[in-house]
PDB file of N, CA and C in Angstrom:
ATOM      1  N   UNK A   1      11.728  -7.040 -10.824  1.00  0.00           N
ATOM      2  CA  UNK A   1      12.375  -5.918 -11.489  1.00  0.00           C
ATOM      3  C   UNK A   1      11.389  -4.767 -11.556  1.00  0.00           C
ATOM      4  N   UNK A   2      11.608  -3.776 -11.066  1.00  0.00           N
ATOM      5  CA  UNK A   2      10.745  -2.451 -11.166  1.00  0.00           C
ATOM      6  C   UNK A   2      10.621  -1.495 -12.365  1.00  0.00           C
ATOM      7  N   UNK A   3      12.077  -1.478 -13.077  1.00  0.00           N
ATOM      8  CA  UNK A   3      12.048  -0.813 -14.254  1.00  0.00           C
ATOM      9  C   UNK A   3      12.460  -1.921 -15.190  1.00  0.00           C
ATOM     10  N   UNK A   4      11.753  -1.399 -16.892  1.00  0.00           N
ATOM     11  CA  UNK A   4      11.739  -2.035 -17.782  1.00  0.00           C
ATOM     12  C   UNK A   4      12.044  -1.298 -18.994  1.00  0.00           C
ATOM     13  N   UNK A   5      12.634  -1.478 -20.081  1.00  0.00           N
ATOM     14  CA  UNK A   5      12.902  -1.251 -21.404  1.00  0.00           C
ATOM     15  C   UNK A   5      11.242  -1.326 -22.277  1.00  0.00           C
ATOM     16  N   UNK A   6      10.761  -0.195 -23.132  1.00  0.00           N
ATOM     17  CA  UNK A   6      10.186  -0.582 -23.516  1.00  0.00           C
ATOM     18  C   UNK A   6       9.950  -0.582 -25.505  1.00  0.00           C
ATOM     19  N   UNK A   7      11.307  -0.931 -24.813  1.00  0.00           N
ATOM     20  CA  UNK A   7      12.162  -0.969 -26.898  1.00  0.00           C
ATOM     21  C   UNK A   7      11.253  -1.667 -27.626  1.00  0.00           C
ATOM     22  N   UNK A   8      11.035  -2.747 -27.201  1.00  0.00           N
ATOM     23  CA  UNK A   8      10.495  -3.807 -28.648  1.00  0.00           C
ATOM     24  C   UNK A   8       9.170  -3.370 -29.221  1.00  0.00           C
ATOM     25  N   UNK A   9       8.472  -2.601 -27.911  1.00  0.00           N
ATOM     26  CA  UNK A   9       6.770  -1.964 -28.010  1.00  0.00           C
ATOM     27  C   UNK A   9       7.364  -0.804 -29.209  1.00  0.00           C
ATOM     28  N   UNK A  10       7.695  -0.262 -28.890  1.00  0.00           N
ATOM     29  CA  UNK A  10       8.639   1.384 -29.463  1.00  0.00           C
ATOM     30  C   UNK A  10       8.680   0.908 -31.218  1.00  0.00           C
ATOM     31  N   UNK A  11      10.002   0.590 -31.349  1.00  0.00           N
ATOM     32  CA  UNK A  11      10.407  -0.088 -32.590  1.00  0.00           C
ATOM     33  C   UNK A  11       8.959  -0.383 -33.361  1.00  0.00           C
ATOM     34  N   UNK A  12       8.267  -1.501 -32.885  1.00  0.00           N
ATOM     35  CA  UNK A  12       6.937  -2.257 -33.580  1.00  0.00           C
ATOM     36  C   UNK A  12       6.170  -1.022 -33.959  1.00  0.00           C
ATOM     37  N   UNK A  13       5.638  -0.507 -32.886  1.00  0.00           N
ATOM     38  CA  UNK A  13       4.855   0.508 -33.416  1.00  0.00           C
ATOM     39  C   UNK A  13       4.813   1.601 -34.586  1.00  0.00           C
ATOM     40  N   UNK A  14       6.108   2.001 -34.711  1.00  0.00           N
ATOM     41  CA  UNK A  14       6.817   2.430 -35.644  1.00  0.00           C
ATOM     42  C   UNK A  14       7.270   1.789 -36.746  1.00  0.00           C
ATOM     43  N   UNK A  15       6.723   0.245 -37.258  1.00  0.00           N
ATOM     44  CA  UNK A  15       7.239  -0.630 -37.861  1.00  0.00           C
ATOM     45  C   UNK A  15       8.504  -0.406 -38.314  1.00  0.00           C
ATOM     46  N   UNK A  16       9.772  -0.641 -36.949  1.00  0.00           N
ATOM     47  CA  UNK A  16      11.251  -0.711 -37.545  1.00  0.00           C
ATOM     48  C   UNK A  16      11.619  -1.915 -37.161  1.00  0.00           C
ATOM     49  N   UNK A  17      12.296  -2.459 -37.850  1.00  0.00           N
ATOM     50  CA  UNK A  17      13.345  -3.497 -37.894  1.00  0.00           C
ATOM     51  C   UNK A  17      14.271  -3.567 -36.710  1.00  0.00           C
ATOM     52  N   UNK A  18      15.062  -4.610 -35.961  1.00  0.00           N
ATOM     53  CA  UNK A  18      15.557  -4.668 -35.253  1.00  0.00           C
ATOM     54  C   UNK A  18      17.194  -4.031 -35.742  1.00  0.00           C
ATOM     55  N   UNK A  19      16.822  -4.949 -36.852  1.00  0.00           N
ATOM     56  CA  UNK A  19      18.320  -4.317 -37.405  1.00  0.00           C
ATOM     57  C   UNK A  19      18.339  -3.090 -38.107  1.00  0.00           C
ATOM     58  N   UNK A  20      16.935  -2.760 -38.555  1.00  0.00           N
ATOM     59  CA  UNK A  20      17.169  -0.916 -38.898  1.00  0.00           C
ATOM     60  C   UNK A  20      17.360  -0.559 -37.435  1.00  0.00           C
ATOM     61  N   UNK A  21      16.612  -0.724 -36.627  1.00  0.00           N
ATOM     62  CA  UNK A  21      16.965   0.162 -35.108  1.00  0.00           C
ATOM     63  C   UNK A  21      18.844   0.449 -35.293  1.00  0.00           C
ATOM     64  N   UNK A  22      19.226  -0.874 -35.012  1.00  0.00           N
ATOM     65  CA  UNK A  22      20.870  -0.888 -35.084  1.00  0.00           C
ATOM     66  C   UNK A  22      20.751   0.037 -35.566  1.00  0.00           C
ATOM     67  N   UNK A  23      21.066  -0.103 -37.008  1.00  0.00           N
ATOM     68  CA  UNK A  23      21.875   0.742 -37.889  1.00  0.00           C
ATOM     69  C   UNK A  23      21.534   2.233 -37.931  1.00  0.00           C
ATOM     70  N   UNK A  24      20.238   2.854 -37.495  1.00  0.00           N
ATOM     71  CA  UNK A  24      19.810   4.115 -37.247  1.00  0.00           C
ATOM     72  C   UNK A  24      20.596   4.863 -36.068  1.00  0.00           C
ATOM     73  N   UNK A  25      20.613   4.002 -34.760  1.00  0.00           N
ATOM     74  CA  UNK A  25      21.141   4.663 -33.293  1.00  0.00           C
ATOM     75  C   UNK A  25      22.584   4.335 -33.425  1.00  0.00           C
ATOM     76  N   UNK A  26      23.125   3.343 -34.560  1.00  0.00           N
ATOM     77  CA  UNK A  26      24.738   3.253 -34.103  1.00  0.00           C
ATOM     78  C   UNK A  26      25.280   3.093 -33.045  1.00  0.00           C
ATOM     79  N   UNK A  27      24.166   2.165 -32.397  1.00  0.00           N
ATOM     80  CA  UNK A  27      24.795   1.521 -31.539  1.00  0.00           C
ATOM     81  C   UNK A  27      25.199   0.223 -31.176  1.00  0.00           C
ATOM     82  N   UNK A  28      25.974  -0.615 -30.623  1.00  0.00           N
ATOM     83  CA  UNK A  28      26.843  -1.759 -30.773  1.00  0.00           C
ATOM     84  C   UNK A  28      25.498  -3.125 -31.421  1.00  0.00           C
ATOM     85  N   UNK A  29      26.279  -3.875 -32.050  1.00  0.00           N
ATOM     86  CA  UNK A  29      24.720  -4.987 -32.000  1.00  0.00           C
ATOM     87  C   UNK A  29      24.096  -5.398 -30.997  1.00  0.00           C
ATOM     88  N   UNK A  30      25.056  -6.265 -30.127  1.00  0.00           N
ATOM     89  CA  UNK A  30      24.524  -6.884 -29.272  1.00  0.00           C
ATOM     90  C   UNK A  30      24.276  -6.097 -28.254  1.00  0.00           C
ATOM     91  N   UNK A  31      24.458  -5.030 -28.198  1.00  0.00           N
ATOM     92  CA  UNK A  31      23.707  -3.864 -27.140  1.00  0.00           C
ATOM     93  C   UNK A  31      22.040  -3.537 -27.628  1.00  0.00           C
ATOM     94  N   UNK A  32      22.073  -3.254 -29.131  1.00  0.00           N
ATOM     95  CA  UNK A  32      20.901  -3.097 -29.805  1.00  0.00           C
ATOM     96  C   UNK A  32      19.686  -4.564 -30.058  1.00  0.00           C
ATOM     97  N   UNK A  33      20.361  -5.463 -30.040  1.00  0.00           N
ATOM     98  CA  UNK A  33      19.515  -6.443 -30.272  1.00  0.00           C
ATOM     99  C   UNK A  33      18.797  -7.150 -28.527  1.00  0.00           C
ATOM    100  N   UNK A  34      19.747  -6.908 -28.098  1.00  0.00           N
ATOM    101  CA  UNK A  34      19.319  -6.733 -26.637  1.00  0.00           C
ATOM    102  C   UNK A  34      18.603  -6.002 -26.649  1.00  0.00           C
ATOM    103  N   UNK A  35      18.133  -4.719 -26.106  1.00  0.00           N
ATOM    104  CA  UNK A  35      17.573  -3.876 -25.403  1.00  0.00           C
ATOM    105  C   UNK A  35      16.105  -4.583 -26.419  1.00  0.00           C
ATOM    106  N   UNK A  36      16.245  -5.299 -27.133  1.00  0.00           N
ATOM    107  CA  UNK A  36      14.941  -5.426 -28.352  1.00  0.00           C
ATOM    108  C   UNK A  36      14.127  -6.565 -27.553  1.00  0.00           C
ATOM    109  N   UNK A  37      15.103  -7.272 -27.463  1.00  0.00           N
ATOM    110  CA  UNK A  37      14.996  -9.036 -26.791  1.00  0.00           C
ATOM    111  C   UNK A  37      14.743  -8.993 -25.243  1.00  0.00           C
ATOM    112  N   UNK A  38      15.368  -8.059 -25.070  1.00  0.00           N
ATOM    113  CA  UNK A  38      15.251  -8.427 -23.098  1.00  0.00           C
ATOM    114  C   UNK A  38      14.838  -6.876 -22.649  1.00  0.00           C
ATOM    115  N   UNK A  39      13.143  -7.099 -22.093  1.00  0.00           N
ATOM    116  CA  UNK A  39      12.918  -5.787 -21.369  1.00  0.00           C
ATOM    117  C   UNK A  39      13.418  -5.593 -20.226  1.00  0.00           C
ATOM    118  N   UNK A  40      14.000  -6.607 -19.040  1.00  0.00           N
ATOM    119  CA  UNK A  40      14.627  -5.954 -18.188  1.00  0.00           C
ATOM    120  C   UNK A  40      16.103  -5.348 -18.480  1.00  0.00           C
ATOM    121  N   UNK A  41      16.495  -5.755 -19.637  1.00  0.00           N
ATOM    122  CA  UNK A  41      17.718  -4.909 -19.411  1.00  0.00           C
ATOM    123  C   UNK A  41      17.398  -3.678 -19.842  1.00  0.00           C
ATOM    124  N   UNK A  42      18.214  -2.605 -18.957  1.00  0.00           N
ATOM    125  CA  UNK A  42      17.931  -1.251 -19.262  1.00  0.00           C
ATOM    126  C   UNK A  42      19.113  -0.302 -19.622  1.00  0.00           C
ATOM    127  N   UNK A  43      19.417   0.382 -20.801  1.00  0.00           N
ATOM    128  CA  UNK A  43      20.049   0.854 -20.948  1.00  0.00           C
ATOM    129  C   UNK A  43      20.570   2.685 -20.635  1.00  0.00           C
ATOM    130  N   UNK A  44      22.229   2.340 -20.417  1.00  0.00           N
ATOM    131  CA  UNK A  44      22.636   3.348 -19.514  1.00  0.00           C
ATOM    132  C   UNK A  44      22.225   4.844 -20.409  1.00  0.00           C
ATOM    133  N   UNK A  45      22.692   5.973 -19.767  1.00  0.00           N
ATOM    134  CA  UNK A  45      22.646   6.688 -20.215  1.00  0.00           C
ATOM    135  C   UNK A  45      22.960   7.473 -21.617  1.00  0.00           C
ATOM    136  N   UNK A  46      24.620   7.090 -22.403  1.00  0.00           N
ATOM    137  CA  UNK A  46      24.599   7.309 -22.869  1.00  0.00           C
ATOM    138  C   UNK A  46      24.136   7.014 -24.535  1.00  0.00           C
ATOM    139  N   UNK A  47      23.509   5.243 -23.666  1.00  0.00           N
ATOM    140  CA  UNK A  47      22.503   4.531 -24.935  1.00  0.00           C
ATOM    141  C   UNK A  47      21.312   5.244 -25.548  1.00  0.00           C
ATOM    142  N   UNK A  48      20.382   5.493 -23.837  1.00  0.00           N
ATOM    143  CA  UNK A  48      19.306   6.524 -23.938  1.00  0.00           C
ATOM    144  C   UNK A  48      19.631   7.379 -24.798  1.00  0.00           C
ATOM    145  N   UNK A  49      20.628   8.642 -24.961  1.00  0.00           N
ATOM    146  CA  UNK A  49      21.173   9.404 -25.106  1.00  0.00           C
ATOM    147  C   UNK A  49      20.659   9.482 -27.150  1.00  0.00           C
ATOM    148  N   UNK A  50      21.603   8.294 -27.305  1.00  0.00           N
ATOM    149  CA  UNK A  50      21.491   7.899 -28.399  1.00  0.00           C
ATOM    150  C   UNK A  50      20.319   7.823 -29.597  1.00  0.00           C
ATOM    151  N   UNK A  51      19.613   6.541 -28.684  1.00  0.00           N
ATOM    152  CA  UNK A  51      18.178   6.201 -29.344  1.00  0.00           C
ATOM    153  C   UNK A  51      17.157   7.837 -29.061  1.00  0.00           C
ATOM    154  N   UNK A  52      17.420   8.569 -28.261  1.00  0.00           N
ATOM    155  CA  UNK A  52      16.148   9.671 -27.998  1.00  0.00           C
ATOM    156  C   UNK A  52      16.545  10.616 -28.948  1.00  0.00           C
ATOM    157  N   UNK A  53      17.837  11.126 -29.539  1.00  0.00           N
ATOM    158  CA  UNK A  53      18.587  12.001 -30.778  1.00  0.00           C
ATOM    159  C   UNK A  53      18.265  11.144 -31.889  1.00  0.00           C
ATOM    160  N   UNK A  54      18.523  10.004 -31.785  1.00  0.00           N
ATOM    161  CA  UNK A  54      17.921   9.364 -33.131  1.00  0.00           C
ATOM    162  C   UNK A  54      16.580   9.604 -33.518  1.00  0.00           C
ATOM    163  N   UNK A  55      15.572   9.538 -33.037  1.00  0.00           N
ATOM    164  CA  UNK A  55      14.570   9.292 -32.641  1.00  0.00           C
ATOM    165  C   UNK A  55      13.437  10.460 -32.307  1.00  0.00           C
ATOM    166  N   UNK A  56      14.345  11.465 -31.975  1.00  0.00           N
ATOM    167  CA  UNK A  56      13.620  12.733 -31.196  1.00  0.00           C
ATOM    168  C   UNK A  56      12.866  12.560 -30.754  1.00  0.00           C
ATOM    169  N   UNK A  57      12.796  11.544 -29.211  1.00  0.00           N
ATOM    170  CA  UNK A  57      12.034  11.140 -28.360  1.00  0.00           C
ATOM    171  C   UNK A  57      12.667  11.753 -26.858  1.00  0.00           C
ATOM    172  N   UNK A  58      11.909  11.577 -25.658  1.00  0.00           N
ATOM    173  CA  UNK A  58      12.018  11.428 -24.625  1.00  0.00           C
ATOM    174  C   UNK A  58      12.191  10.412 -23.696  1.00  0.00           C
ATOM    175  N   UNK A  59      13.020  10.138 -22.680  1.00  0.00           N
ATOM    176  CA  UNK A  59      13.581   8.831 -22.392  1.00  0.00           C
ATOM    177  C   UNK A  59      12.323   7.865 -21.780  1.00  0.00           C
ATOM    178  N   UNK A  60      11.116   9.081 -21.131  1.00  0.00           N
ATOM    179  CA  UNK A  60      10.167   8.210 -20.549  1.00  0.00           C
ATOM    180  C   UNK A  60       9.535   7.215 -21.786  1.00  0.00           C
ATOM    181  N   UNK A  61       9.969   7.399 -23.205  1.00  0.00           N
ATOM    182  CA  UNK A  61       8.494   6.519 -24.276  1.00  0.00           C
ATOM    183  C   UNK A  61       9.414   5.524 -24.204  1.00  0.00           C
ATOM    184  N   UNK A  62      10.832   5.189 -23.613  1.00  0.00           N
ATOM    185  CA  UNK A  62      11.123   3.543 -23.597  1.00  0.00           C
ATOM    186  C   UNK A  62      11.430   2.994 -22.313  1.00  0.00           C
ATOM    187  N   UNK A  63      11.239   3.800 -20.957  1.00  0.00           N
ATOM    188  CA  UNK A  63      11.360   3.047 -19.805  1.00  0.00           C
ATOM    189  C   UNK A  63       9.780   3.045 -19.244  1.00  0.00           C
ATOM    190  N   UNK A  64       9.677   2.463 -18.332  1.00  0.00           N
ATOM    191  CA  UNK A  64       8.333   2.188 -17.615  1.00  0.00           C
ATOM    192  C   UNK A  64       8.719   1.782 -16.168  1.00  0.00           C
ATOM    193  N   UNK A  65       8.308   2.314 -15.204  1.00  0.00           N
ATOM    194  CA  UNK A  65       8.392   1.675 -13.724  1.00  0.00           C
ATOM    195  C   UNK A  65       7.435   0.953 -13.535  1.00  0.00           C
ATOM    196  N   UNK A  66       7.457  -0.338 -13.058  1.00  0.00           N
ATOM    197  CA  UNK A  66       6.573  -1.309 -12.814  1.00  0.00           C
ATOM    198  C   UNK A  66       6.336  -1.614 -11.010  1.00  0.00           C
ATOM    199  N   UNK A  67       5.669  -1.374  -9.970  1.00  0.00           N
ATOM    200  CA  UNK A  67       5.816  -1.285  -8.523  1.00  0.00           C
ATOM    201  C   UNK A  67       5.693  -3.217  -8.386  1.00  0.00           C
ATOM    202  N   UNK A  68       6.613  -3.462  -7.433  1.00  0.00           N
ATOM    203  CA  UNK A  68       6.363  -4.435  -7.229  1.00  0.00           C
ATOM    204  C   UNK A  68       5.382  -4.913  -6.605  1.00  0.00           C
ATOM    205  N   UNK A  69       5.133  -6.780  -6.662  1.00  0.00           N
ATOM    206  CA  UNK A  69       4.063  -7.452  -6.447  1.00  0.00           C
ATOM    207  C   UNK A  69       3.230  -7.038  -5.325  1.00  0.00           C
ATOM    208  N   UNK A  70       4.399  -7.000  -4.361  1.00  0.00           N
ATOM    209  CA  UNK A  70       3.667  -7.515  -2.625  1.00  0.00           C
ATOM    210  C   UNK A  70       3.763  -5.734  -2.326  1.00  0.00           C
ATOM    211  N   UNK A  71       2.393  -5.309  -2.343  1.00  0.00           N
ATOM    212  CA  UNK A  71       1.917  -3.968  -1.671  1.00  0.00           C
ATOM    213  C   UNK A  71       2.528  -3.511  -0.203  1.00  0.00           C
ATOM    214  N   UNK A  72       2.948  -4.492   0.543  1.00  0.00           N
ATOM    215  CA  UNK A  72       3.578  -3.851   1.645  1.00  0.00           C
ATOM    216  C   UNK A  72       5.135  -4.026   2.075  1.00  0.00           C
ATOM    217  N   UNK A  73       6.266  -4.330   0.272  1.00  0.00           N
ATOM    218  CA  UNK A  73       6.862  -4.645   0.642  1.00  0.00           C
ATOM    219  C   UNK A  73       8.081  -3.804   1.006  1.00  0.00           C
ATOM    220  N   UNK A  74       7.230  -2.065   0.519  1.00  0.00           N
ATOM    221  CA  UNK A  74       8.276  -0.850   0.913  1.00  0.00           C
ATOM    222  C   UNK A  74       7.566  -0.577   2.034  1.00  0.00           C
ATOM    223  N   UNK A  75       8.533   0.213   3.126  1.00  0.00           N
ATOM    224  CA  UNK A  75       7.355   0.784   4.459  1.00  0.00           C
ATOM    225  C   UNK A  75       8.003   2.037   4.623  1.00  0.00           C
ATOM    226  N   UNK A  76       8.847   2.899   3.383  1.00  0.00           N
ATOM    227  CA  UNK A  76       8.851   3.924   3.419  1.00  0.00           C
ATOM    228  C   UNK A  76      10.296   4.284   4.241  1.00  0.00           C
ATOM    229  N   UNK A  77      11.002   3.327   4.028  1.00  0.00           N
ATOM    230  CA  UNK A  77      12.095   3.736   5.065  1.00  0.00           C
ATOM    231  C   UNK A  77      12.289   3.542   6.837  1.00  0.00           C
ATOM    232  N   UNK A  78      10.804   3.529   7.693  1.00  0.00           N
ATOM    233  CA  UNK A  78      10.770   3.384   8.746  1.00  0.00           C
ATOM    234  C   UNK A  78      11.321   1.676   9.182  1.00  0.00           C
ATOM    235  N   UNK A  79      11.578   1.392  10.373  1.00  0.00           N
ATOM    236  CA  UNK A  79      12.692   0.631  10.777  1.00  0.00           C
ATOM    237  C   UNK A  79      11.177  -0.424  11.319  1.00  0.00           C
ATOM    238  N   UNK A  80      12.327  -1.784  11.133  1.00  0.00           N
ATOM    239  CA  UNK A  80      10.404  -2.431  11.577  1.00  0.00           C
ATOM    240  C   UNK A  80      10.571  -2.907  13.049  1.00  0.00           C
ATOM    241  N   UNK A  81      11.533  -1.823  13.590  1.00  0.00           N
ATOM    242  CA  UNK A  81      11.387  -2.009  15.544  1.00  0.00           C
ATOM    243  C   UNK A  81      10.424  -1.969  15.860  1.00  0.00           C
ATOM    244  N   UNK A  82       9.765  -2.545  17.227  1.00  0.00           N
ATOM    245  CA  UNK A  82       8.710  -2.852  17.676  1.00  0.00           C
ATOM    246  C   UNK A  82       8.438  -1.529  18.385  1.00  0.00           C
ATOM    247  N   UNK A  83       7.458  -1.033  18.842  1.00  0.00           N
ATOM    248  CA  UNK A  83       7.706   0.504  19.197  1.00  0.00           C
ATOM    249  C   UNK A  83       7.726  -0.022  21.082  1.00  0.00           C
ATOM    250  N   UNK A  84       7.324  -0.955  21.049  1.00  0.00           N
ATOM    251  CA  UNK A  84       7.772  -0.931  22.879  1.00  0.00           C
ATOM    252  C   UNK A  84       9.052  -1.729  23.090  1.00  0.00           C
ATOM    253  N   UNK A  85      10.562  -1.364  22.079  1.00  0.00           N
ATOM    254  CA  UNK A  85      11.326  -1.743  22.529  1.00  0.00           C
ATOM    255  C   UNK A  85      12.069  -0.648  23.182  1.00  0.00           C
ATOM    256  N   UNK A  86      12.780  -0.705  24.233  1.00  0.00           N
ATOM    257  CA  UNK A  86      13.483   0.219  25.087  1.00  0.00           C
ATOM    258  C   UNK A  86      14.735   0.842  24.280  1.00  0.00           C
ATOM    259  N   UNK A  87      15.419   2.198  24.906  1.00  0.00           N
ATOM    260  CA  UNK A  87      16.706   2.368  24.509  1.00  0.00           C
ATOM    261  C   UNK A  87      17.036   2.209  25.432  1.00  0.00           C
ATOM    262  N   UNK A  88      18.630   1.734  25.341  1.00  0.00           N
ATOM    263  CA  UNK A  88      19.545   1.904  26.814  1.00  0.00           C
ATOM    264  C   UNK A  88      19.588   3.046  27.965  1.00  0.00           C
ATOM    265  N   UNK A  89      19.171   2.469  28.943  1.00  0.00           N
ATOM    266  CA  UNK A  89      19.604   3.752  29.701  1.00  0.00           C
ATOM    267  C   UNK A  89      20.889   4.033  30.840  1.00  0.00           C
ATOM    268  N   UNK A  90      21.210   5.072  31.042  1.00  0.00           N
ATOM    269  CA  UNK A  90      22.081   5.225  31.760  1.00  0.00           C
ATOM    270  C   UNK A  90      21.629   6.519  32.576  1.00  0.00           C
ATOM    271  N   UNK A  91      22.584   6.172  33.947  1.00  0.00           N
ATOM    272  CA  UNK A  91      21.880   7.006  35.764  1.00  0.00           C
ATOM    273  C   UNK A  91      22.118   7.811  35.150  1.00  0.00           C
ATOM    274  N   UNK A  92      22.996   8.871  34.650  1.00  0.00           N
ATOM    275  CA  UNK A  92      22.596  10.706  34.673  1.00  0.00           C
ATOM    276  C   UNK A  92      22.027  11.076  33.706  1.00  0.00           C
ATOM    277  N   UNK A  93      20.913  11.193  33.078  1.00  0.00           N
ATOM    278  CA  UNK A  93      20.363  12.168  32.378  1.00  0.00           C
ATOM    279  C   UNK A  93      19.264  13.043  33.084  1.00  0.00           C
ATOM    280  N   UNK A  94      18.828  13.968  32.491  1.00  0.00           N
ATOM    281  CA  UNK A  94      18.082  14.861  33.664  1.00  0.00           C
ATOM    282  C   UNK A  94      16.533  14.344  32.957  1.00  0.00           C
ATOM    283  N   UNK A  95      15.576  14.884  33.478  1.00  0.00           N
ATOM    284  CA  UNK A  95      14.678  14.594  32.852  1.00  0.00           C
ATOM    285  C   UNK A  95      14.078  15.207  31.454  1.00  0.00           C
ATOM    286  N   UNK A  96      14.615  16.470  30.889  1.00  0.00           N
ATOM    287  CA  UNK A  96      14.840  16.527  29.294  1.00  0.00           C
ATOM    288  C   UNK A  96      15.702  15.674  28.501  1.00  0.00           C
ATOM    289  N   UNK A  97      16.673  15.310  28.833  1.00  0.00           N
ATOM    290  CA  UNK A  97      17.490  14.716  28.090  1.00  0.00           C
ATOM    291  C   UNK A  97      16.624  12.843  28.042  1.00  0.00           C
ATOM    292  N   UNK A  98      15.775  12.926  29.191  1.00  0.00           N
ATOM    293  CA  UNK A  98      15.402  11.155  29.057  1.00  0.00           C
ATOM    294  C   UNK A  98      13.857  11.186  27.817  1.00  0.00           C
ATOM    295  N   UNK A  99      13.356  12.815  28.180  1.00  0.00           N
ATOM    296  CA  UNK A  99      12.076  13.362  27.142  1.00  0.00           C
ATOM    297  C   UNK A  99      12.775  13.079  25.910  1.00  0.00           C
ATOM    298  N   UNK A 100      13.994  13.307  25.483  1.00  0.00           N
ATOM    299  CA  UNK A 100      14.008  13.733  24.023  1.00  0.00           C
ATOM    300  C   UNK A 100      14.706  12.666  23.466  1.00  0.00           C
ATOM    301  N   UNK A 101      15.283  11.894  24.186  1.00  0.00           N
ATOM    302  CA  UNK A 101      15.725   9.913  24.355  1.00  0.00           C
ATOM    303  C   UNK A 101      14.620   9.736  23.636  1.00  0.00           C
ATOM    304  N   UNK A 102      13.341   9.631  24.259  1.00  0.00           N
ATOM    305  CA  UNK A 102      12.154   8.541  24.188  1.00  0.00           C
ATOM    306  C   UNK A 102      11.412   8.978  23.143  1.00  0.00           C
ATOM    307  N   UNK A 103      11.666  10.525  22.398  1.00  0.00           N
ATOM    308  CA  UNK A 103      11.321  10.936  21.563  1.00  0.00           C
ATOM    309  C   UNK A 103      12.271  10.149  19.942  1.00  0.00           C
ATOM    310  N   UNK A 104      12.851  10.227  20.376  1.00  0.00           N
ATOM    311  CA  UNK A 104      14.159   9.582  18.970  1.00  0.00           C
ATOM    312  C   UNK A 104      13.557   8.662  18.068  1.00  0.00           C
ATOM    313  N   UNK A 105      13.652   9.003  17.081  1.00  0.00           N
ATOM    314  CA  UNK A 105      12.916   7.776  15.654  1.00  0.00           C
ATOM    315  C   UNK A 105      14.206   7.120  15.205  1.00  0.00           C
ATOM    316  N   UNK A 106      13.768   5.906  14.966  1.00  0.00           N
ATOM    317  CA  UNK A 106      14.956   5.018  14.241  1.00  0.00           C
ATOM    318  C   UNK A 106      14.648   4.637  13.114  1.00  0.00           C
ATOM    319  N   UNK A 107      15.173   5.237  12.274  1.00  0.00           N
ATOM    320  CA  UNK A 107      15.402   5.088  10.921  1.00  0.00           C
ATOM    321  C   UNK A 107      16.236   3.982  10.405  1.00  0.00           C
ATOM    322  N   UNK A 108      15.602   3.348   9.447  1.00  0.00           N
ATOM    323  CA  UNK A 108      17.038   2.095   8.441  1.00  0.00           C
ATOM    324  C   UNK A 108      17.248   2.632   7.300  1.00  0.00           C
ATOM    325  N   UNK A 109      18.541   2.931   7.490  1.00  0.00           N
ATOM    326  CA  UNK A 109      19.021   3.124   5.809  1.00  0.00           C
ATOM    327  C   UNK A 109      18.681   2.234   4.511  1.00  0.00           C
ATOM    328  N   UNK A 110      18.644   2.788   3.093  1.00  0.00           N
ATOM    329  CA  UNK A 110      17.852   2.126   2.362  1.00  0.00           C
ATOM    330  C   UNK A 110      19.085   2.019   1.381  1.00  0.00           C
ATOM    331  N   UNK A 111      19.324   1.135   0.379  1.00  0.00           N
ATOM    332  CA  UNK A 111      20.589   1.356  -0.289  1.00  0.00           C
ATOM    333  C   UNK A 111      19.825   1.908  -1.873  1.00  0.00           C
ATOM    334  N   UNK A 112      20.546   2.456  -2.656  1.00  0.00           N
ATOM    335  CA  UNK A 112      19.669   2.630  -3.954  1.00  0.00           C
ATOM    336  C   UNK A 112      19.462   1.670  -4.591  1.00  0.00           C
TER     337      UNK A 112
END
């Protein structure tokens, strides 16, 4: 998990109660006692919304991005084709059109 809740740090520091939290942000229990209990769950926007007006905070003092373990396991989008694999070819292209072929990057789409 890359992002994390960092409610329960938040709350403590501030010595509040789980259940004062509740009852301050008005928001559902088991939405509130969650976000307390479980740092990966992360709450949507209009939770944020909530606790940062309560609170007169900014959303970064309760999320945190954490990069995952394995250092090479983003490569930035580039495709992990071998670079001496061929494209198809076909008899008519002239010799710009075979230049700007062999020029072509292949990209992999990334999903969010």
């Amino acid at each position: 998990m890359a992002v994390q809740n960092k409610i329960k740090k938040f709350i403590d520091e501030r010595g509040v109660s789980r259940y004062k939290f509740w009852q301050e942000t008005k928001l559902g229990r088991d939405t509130a006692y969650r976000l307390c209990n479980d740092p990966n769950y992360i709450p949507t926007g209009n939770v944020l919304d909530k606790i940062c007006a309560t609170y007169k905070i900014q959303p970064g003092e309760l999320l945190v991005w954490l990069p995952d373990e394995d250092p090479h396991s983003d490569m930035s989008g580039v495709s992990q084709i071998p670079e001496t694999e061929e494209l198809p070819k076909t008899n008519k292209r002239s010799r710009k059109q075979e230049k700007a072929v062999s020029q072509l990057l292949i990209f992999r789409r990334r999903s969010a």
